[in-house]
N, C-alpha and C. Protein backbone atom coordinates (compact mmCIF):
# COMPACT_ATOMS: atom_id res chain seq x y z
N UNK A 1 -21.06 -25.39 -39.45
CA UNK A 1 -19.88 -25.78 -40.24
C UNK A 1 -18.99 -26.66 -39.37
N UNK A 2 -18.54 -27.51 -39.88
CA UNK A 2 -17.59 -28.60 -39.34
C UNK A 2 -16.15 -27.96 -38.62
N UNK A 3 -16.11 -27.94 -37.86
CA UNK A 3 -15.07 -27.44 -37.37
C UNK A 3 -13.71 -27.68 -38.17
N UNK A 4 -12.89 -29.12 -38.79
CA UNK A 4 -12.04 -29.41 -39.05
C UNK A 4 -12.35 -28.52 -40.55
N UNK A 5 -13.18 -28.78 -41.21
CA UNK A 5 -13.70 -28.09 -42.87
C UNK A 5 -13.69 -26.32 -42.37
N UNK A 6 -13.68 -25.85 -41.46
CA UNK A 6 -13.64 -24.52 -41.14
C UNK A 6 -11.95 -24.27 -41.24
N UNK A 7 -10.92 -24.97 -40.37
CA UNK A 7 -9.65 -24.85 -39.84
C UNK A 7 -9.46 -24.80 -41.09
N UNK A 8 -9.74 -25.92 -42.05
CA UNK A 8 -9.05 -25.97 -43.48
C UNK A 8 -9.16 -24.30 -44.50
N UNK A 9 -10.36 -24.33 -44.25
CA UNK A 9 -10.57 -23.10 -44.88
C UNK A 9 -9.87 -21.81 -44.93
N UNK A 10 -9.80 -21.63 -43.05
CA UNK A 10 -8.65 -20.81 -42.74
C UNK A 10 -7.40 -20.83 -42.65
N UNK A 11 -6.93 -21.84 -43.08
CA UNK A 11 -5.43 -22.11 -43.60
C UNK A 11 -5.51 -21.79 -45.16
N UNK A 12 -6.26 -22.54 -45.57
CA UNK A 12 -6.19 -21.55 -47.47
C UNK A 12 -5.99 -20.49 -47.43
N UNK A 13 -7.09 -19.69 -46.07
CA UNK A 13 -6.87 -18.11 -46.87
C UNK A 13 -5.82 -17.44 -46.11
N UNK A 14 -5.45 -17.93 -44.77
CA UNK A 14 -3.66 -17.91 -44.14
C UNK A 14 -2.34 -17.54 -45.31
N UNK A 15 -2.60 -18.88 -45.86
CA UNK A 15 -1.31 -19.11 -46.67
C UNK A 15 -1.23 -17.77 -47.84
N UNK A 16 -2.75 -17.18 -48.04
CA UNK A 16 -2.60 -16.42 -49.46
C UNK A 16 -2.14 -14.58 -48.84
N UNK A 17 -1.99 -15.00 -47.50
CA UNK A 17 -1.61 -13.31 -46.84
C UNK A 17 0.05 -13.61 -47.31
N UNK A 18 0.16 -11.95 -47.91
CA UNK A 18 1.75 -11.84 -48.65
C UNK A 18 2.87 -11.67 -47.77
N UNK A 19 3.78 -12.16 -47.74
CA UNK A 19 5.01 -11.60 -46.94
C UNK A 19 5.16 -10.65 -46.19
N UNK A 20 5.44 -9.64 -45.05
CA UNK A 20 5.31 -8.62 -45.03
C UNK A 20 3.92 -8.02 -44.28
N UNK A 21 2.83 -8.42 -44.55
CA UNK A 21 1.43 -7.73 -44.34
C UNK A 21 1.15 -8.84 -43.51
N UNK A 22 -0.18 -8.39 -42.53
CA UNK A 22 -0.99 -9.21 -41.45
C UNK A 22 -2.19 -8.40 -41.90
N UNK A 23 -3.24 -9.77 -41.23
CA UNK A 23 -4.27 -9.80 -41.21
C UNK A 23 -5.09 -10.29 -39.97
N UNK A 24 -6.23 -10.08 -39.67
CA UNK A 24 -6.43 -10.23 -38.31
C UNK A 24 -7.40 -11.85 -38.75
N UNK A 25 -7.69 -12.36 -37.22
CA UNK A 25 -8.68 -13.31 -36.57
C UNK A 25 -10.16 -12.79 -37.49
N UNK A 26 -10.65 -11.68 -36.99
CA UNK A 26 -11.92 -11.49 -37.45
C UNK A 26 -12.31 -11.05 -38.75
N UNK A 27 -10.78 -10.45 -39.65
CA UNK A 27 -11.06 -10.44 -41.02
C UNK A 27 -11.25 -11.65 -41.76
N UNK A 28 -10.55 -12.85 -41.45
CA UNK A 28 -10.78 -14.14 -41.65
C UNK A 28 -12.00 -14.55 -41.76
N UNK A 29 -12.70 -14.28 -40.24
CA UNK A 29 -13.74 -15.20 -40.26
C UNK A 29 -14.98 -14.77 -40.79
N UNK A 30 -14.65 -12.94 -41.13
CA UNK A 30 -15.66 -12.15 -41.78
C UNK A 30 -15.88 -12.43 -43.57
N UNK A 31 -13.97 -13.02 -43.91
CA UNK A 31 -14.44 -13.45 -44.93
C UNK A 31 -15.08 -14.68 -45.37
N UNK A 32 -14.86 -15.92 -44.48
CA UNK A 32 -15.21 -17.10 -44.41
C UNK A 32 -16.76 -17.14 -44.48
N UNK A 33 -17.42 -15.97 -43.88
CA UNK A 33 -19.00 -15.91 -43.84
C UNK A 33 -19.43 -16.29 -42.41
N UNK A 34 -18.49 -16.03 -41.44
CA UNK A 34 -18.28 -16.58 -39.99
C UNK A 34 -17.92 -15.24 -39.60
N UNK A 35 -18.69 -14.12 -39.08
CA UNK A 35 -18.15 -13.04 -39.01
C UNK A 35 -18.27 -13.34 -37.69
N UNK A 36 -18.47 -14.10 -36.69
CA UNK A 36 -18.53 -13.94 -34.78
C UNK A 36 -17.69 -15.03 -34.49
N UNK A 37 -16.91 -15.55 -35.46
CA UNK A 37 -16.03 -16.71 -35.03
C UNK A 37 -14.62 -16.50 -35.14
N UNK A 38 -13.98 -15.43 -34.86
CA UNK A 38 -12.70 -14.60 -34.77
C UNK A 38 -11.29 -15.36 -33.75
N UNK A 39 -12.55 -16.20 -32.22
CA UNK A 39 -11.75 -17.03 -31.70
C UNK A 39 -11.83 -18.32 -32.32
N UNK A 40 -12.53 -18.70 -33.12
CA UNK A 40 -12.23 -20.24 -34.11
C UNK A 40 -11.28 -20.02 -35.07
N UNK A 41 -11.35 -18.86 -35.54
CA UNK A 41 -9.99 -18.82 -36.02
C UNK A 41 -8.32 -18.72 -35.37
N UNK A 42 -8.74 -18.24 -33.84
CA UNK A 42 -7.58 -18.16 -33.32
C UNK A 42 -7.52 -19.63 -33.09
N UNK A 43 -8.26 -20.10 -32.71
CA UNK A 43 -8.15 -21.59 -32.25
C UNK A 43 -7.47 -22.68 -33.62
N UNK A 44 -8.02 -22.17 -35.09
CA UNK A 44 -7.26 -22.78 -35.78
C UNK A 44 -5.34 -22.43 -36.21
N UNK A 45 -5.34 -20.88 -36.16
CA UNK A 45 -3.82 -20.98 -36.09
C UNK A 45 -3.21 -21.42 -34.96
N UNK A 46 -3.46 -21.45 -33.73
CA UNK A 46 -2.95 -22.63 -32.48
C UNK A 46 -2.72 -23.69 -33.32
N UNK A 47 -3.64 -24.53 -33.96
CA UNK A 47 -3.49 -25.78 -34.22
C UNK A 47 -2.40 -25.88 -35.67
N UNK A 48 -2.07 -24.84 -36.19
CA UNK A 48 -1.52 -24.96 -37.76
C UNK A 48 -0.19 -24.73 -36.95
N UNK A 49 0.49 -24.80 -36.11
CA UNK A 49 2.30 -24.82 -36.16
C UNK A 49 2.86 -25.87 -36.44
N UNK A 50 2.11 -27.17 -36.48
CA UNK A 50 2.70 -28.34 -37.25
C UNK A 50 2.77 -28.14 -38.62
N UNK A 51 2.22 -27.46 -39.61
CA UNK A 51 1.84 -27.07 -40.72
C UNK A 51 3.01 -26.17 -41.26
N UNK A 52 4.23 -25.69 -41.63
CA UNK A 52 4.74 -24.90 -41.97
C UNK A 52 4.15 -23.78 -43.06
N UNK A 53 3.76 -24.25 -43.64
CA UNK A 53 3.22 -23.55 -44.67
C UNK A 53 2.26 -22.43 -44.37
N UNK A 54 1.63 -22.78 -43.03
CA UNK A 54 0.58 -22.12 -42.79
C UNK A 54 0.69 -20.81 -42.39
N UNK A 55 1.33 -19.25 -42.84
CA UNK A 55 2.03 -18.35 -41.93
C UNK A 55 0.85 -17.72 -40.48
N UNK A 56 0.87 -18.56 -39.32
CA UNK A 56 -0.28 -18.30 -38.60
C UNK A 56 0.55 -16.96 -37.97
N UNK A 57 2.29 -16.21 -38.16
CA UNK A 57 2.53 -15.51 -37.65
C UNK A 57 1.74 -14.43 -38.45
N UNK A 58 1.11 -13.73 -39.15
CA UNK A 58 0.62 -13.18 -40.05
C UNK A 58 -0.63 -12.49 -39.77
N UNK A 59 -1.18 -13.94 -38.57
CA UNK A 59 -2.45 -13.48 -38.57
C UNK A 59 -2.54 -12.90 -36.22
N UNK A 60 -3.12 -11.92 -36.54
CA UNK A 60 -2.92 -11.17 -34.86
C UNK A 60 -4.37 -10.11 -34.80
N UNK A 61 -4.02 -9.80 -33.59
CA UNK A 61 -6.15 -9.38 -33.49
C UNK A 61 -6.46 -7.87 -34.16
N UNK A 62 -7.46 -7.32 -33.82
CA UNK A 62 -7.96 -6.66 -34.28
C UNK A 62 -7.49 -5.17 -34.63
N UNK A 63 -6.40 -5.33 -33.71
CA UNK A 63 -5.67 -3.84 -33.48
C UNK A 63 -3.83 -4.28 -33.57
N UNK A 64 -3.49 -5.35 -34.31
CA UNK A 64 -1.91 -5.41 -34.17
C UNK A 64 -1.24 -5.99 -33.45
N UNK A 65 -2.14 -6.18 -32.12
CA UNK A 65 -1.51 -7.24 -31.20
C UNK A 65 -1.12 -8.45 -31.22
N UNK A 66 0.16 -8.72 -31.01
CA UNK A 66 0.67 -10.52 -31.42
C UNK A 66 -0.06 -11.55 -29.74
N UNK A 67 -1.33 -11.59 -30.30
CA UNK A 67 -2.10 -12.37 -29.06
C UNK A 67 -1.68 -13.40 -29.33
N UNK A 68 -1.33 -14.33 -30.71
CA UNK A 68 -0.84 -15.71 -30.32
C UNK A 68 0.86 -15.76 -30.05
N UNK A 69 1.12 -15.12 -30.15
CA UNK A 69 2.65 -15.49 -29.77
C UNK A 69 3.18 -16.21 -28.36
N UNK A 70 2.09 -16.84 -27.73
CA UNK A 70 2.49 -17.54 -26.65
C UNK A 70 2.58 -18.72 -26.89
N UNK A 71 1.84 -19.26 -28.45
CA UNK A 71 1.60 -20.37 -29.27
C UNK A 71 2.59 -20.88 -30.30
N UNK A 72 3.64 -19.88 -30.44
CA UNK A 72 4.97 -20.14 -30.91
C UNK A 72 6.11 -20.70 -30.06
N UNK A 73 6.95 -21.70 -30.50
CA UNK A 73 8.00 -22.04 -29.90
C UNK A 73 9.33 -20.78 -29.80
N UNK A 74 9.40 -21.06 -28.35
CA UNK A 74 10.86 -19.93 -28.38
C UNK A 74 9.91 -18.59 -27.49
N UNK A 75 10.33 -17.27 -27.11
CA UNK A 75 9.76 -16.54 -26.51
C UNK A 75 9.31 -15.78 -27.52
N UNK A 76 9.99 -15.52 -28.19
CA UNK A 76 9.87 -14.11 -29.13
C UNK A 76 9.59 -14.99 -30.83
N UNK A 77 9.22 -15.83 -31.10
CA UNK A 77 9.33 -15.99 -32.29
C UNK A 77 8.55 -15.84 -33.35
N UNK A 78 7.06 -15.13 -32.91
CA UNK A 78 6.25 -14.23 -34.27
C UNK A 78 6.61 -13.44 -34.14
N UNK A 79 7.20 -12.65 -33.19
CA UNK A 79 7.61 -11.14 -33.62
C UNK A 79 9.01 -11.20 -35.02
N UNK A 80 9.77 -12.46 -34.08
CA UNK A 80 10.98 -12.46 -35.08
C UNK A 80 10.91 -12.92 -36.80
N UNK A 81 9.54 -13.56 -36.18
CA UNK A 81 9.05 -14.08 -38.14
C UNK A 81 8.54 -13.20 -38.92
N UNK A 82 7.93 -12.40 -38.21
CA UNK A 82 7.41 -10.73 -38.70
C UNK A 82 8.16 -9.78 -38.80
N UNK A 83 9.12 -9.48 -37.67
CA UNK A 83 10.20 -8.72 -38.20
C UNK A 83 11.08 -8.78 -39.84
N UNK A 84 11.51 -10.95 -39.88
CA UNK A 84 12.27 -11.19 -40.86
C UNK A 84 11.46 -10.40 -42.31
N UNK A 85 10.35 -10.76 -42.02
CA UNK A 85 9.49 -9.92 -43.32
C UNK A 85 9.33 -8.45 -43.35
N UNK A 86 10.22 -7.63 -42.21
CA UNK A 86 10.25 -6.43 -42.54
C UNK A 86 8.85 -5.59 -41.78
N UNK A 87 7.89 -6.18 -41.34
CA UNK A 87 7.54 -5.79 -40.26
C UNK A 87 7.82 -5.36 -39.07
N UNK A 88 7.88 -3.80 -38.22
CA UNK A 88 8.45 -3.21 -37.33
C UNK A 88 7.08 -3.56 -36.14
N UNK A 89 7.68 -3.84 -35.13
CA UNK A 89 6.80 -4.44 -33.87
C UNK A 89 7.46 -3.49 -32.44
N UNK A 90 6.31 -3.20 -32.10
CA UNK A 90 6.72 -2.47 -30.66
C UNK A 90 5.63 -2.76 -29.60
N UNK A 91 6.45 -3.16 -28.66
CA UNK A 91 5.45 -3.28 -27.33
C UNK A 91 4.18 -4.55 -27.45
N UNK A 92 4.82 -5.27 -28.65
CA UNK A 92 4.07 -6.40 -29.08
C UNK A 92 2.92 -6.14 -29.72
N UNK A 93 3.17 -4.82 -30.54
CA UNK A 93 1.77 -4.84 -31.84
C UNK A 93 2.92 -4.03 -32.97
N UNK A 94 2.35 -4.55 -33.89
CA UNK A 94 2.55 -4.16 -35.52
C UNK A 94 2.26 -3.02 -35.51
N UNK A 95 3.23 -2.08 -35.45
CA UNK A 95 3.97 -0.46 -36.05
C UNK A 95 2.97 -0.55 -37.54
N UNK A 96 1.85 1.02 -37.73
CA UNK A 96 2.26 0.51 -39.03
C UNK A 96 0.45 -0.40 -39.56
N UNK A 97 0.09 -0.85 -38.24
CA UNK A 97 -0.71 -1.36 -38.36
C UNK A 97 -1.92 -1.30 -39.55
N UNK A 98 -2.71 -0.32 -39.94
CA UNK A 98 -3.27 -0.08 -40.90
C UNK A 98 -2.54 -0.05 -41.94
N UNK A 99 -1.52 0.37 -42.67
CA UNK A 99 -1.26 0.46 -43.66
C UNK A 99 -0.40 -1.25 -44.07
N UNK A 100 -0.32 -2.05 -43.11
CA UNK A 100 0.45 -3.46 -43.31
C UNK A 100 -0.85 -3.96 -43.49
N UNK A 101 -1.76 -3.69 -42.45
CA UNK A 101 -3.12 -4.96 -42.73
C UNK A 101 -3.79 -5.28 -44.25
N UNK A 102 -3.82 -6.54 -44.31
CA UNK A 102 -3.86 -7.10 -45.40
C UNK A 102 -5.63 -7.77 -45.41
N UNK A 103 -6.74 -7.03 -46.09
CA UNK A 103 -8.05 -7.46 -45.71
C UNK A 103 -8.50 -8.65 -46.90
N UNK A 104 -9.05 -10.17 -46.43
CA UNK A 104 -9.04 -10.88 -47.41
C UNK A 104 -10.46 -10.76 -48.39
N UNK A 105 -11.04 -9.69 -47.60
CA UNK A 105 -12.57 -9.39 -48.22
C UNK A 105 -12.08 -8.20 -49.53
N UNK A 106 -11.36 -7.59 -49.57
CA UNK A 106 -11.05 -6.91 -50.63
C UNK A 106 -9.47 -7.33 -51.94
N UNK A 107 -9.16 -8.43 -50.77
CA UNK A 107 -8.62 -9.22 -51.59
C UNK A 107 -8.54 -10.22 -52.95
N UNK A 108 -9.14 -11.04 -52.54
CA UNK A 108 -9.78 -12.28 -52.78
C UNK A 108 -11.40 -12.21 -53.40
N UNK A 109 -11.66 -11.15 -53.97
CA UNK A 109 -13.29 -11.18 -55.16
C UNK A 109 -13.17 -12.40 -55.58
């Protein structure tokens, strides 16, 4: 798969995670049909902060951890974009974790 036709893909299904809820790297790419490409997806929300639309704060690894937040401008600013949505964050993972995660494979039939 084309790398740029992959990024796109994972920005469609980015944008359709709701306010509030996260979803990880490897649920992405498990739904995409890319289930071992978890860092191509990290590699595409890196590239979506020019993109507003794209909520790449949304998306964090496997267990809650805000691994890209070094990829945000400012120190703290996915936690603070996650917080604004009412998401509680400690020690830099999502409080909460299972019951916020948002899976796009049971989503999206």
């Amino acid at each position: 798969m084309e790398e740029s036709n992959f990024f796109d893909k994972v920005y469609e299904v980015a944008k359709l995670i709701p306010p509030g809820r996260v979803t990880s790297y490897g649920a992405i790419a498990k739904y995409l049909g890319a289930a071992r490409s978890a860092r191509m997806v990290g590699w595409a929300m890196n590239n979506s902060h020019s993109m507003p639309s794209v909520p790449a704060h949304r998306v964090v690894n496997r267990v809650g951890v805000l691994t890209g937040k070094h990829h945000f401008d400012g120190t703290n600013l996915m936690q603070q974009l996650l917080e604004n949505e009412g998401v509680q964050i400690k020690d830099n993972q999502v409080v909460n974790f299972k019951s916020l995660f948002w899976d796009p494979s049971l989503e999206l039939l």
